[in-house]
PDB file of N, CA and C in Angstrom:
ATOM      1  N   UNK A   1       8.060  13.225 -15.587  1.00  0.00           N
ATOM      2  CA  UNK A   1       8.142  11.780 -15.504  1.00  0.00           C
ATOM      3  C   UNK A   1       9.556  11.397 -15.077  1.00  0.00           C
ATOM      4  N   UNK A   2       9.461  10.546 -14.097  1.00  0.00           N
ATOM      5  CA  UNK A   2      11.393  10.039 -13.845  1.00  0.00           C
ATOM      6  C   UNK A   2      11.594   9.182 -14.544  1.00  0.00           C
ATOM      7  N   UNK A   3      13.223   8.920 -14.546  1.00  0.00           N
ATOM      8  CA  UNK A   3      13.123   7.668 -15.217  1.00  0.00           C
ATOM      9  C   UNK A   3      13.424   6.819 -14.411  1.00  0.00           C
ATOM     10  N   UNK A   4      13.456   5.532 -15.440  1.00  0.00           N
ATOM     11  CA  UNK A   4      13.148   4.196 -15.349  1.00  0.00           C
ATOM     12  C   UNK A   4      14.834   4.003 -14.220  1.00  0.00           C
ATOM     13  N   UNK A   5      14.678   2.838 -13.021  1.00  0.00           N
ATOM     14  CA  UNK A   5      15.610   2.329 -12.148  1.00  0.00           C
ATOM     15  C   UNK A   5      16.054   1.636 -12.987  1.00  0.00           C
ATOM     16  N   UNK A   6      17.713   1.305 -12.778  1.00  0.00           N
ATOM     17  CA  UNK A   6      18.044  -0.065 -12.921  1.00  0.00           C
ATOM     18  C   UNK A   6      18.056  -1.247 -11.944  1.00  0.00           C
ATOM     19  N   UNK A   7      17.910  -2.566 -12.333  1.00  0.00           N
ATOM     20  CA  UNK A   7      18.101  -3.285 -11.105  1.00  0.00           C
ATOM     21  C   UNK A   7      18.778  -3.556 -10.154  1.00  0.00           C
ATOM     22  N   UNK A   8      19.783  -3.247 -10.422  1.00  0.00           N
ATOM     23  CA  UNK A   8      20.444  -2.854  -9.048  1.00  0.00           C
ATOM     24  C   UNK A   8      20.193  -1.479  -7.999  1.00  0.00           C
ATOM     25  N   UNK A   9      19.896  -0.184  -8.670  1.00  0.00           N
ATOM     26  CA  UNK A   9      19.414   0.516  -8.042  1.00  0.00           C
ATOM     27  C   UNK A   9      18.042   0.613  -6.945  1.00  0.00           C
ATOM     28  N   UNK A  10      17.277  -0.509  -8.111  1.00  0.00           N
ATOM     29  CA  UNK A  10      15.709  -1.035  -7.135  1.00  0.00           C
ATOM     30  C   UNK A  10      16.609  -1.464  -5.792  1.00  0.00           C
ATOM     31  N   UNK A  11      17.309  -2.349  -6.225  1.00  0.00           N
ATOM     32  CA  UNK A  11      17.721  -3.312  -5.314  1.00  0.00           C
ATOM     33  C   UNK A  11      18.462  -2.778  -4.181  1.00  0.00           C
ATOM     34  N   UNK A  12      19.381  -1.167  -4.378  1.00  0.00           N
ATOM     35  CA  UNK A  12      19.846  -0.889  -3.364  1.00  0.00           C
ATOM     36  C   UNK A  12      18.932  -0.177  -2.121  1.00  0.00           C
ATOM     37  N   UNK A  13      17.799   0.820  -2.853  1.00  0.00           N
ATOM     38  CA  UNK A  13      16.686   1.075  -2.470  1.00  0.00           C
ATOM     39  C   UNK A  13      16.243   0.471  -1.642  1.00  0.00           C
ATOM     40  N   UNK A  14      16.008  -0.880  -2.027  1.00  0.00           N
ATOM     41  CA  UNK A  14      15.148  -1.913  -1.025  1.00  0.00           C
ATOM     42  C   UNK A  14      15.873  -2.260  -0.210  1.00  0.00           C
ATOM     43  N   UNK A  15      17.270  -2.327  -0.519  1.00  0.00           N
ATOM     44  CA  UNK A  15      18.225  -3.187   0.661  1.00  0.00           C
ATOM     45  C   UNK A  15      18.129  -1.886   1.779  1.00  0.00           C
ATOM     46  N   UNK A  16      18.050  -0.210   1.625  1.00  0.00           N
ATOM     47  CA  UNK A  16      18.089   1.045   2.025  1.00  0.00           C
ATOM     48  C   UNK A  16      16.824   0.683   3.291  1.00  0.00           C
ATOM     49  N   UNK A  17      15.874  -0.369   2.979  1.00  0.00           N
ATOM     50  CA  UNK A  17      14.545   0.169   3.712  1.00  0.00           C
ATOM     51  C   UNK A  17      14.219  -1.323   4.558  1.00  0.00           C
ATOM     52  N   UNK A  18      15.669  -2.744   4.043  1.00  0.00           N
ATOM     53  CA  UNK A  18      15.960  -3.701   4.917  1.00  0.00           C
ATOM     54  C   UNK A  18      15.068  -4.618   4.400  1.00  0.00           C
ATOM     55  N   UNK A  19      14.608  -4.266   3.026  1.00  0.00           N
ATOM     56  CA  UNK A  19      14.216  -5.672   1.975  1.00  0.00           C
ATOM     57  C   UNK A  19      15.316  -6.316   1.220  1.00  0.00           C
ATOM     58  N   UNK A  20      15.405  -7.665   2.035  1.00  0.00           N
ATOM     59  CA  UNK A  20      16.637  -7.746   0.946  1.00  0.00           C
ATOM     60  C   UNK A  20      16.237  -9.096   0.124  1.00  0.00           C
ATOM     61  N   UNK A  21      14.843  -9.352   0.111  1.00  0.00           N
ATOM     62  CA  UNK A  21      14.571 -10.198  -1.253  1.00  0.00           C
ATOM     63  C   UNK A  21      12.887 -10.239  -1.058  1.00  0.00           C
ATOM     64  N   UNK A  22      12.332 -10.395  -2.037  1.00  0.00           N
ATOM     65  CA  UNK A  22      11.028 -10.346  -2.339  1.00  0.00           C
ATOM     66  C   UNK A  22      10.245 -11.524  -2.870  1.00  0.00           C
ATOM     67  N   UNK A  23       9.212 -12.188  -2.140  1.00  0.00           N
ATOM     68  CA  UNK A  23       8.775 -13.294  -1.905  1.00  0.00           C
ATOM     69  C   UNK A  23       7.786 -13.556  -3.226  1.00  0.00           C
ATOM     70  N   UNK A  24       7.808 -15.087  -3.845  1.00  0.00           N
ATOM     71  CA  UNK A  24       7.044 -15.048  -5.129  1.00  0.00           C
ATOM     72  C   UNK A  24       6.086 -14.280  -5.512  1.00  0.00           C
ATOM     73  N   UNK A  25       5.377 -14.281  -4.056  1.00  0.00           N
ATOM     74  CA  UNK A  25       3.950 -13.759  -4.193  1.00  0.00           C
ATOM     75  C   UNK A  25       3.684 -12.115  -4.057  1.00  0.00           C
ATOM     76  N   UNK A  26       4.766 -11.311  -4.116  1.00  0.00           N
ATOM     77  CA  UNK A  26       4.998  -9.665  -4.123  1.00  0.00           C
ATOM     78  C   UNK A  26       5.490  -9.295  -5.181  1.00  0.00           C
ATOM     79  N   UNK A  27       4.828  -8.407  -5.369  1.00  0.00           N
ATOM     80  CA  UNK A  27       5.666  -7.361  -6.692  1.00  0.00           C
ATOM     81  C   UNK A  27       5.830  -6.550  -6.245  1.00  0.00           C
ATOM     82  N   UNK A  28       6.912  -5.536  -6.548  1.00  0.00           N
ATOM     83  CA  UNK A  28       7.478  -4.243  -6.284  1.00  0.00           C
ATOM     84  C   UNK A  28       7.036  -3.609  -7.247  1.00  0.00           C
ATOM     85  N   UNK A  29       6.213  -2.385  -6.733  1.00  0.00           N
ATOM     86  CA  UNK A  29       6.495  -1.035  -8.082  1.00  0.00           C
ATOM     87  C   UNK A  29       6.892   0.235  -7.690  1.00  0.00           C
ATOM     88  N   UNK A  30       7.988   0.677  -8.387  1.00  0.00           N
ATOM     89  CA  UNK A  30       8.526   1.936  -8.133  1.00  0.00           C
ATOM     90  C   UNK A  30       7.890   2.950  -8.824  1.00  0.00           C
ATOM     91  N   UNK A  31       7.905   4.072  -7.917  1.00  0.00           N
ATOM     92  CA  UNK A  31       7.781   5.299  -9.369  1.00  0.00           C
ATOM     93  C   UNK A  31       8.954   6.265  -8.480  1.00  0.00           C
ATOM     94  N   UNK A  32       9.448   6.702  -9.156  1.00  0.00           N
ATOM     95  CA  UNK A  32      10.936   7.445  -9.023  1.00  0.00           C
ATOM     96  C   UNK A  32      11.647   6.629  -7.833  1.00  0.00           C
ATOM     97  N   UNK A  33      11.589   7.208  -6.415  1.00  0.00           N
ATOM     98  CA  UNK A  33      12.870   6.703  -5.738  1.00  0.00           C
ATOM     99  C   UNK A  33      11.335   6.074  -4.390  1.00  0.00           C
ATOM    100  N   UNK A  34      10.183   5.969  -4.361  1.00  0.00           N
ATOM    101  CA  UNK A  34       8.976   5.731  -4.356  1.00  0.00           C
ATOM    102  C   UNK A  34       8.872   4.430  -4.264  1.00  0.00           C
ATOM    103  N   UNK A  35       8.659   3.503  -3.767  1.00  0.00           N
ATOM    104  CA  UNK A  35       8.179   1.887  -4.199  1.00  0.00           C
ATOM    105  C   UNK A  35       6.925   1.484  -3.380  1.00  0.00           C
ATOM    106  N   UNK A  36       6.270   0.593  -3.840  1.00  0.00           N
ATOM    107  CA  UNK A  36       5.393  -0.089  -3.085  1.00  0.00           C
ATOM    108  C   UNK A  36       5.556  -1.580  -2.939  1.00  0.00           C
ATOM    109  N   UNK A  37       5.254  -2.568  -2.075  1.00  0.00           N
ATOM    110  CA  UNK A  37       4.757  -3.717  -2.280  1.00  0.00           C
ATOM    111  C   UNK A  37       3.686  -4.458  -2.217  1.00  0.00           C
ATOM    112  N   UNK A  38       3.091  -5.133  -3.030  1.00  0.00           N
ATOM    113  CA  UNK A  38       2.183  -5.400  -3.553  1.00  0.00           C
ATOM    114  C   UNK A  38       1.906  -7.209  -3.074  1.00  0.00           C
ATOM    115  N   UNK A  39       1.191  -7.492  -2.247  1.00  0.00           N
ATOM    116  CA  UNK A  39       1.117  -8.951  -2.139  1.00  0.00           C
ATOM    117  C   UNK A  39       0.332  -9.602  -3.002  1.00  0.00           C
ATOM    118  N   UNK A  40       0.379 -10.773  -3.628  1.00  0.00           N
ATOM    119  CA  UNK A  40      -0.461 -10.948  -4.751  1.00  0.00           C
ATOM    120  C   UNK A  40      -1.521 -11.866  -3.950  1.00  0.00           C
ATOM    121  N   UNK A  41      -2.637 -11.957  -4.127  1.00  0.00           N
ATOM    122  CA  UNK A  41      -4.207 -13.043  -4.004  1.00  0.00           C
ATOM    123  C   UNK A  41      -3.745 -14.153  -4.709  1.00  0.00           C
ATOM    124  N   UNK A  42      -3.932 -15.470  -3.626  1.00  0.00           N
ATOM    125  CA  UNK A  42      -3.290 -16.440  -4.406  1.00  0.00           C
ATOM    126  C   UNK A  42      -4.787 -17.234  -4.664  1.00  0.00           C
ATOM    127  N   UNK A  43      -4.957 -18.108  -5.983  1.00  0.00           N
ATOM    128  CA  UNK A  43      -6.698 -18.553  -6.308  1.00  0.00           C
ATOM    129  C   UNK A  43      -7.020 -20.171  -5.491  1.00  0.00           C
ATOM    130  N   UNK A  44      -7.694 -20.077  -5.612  1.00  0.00           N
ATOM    131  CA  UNK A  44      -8.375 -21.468  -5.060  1.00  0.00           C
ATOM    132  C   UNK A  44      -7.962 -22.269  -6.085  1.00  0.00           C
ATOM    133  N   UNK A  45      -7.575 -23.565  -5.272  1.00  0.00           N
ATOM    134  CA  UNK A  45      -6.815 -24.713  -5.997  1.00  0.00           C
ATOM    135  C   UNK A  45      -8.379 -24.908  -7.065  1.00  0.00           C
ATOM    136  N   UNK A  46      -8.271 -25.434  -7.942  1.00  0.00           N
ATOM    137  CA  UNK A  46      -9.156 -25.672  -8.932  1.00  0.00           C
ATOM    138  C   UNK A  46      -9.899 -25.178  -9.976  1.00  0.00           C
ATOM    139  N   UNK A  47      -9.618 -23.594  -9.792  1.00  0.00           N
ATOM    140  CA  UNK A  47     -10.383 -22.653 -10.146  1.00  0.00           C
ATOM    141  C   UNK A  47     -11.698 -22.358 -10.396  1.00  0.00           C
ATOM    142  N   UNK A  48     -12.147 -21.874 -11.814  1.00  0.00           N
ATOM    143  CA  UNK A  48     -13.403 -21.480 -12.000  1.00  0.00           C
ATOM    144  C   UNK A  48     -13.871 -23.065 -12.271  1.00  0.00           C
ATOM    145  N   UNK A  49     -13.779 -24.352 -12.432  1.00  0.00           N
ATOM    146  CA  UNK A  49     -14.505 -25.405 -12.274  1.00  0.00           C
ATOM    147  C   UNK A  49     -14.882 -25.923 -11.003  1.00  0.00           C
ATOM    148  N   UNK A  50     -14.299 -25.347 -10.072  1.00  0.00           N
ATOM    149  CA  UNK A  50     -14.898 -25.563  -8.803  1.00  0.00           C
ATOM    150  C   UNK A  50     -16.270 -24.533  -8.627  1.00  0.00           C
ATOM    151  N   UNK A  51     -16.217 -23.207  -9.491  1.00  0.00           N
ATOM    152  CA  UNK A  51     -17.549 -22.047  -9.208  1.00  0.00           C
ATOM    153  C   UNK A  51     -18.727 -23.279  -9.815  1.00  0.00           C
ATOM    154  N   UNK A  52     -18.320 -23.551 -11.041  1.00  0.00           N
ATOM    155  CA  UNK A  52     -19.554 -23.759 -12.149  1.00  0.00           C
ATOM    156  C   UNK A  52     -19.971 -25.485 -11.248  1.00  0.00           C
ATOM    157  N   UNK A  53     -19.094 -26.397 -10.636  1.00  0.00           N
ATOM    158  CA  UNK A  53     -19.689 -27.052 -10.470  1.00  0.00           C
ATOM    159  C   UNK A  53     -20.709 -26.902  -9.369  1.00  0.00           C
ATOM    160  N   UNK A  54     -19.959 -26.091  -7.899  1.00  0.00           N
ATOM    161  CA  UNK A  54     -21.261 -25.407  -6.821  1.00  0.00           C
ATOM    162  C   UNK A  54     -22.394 -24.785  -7.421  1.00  0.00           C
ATOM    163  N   UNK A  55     -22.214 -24.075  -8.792  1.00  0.00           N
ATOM    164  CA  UNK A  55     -23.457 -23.548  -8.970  1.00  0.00           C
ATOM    165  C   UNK A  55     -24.506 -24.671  -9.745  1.00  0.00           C
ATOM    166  N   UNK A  56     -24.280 -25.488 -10.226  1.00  0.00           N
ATOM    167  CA  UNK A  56     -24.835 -26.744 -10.664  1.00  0.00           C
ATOM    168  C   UNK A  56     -25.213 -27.267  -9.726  1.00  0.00           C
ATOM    169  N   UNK A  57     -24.472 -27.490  -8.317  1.00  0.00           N
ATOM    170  CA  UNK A  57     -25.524 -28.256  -7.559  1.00  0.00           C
ATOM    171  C   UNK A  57     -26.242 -27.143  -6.452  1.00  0.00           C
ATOM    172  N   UNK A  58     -25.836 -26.079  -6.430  1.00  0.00           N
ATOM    173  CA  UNK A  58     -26.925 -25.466  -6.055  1.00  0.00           C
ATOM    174  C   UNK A  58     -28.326 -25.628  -6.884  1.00  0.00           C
ATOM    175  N   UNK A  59     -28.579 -25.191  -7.903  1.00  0.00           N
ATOM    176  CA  UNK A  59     -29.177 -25.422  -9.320  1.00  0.00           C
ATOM    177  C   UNK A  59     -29.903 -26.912  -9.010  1.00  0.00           C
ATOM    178  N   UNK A  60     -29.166 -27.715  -8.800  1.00  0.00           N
ATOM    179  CA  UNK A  60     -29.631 -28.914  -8.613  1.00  0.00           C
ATOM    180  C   UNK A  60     -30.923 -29.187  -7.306  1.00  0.00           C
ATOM    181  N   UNK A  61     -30.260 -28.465  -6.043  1.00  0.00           N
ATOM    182  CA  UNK A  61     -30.731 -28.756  -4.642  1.00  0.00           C
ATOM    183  C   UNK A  61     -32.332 -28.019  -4.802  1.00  0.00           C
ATOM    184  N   UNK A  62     -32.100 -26.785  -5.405  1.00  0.00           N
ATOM    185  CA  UNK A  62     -33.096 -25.919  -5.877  1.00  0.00           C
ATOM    186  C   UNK A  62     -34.307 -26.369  -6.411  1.00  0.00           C
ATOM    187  N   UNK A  63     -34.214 -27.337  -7.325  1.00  0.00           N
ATOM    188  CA  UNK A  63     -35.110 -28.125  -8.454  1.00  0.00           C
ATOM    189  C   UNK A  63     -35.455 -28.884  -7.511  1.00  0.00           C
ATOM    190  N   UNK A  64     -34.933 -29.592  -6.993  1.00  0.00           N
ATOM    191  CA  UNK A  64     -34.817 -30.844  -6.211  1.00  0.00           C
ATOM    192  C   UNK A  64     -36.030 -30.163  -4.949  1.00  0.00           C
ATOM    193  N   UNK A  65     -35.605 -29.346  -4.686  1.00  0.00           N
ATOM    194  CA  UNK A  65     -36.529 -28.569  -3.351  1.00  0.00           C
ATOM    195  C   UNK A  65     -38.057 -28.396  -4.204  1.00  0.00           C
ATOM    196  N   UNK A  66     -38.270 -27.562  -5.512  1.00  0.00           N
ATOM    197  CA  UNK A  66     -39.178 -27.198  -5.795  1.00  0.00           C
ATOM    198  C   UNK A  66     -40.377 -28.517  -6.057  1.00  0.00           C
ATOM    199  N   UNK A  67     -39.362 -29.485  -6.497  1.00  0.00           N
ATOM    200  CA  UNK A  67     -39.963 -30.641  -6.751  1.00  0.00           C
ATOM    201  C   UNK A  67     -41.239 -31.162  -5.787  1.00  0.00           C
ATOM    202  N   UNK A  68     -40.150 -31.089  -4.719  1.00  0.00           N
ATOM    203  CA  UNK A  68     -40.528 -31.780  -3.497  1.00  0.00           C
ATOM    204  C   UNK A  68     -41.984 -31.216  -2.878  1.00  0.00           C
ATOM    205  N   UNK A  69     -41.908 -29.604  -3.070  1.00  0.00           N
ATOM    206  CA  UNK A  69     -42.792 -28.642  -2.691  1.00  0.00           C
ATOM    207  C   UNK A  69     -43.788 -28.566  -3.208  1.00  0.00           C
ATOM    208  N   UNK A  70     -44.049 -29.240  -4.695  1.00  0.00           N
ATOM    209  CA  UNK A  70     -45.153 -28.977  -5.095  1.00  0.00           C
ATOM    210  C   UNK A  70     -45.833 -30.514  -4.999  1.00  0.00           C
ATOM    211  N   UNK A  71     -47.525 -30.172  -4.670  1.00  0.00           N
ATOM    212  CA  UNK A  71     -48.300 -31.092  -4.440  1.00  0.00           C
ATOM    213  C   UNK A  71     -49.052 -31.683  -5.199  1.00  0.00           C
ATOM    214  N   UNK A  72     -49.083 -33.004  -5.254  1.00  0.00           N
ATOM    215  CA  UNK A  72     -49.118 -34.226  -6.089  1.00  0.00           C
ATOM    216  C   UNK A  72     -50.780 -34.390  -6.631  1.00  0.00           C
TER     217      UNK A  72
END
């Protein structure tokens, strides 16, 4: 197991490979002298209340269809 960088060492590393700062949305992970960057998935403004309400009116259109379909 290596050990753990200090931050400045990350930092010379990265400056070594012409990163010289890392954008909100990246994480760096090292393992020994090793790094990766990692871009992060940024979520849909609103989150999971935007899923549950599409699936409600899907849900809705659905009923609404079956309704329609069956004969009177």
């Amino acid at each position: 197991m290596s050990r753990q960088l200090s931050r400045a060492e990350q930092d010379e590393i990265l400056a070594q490979h012409g990163i010289t700062s890392v954008e909100s949305d990246e994480l760096v992970v090292f393992d020994g002298l090793d790094f990766t960057v990692y871009k992060l998935i940024t979520k849909a403004p609103g989150g999971p209340g935007i899923a549950a309400a599409n699936r409600k009116a899907r849900r809705a259109a659905r009923a609404a269809a079956k309704r329609k379909a069956q004969p009177v």
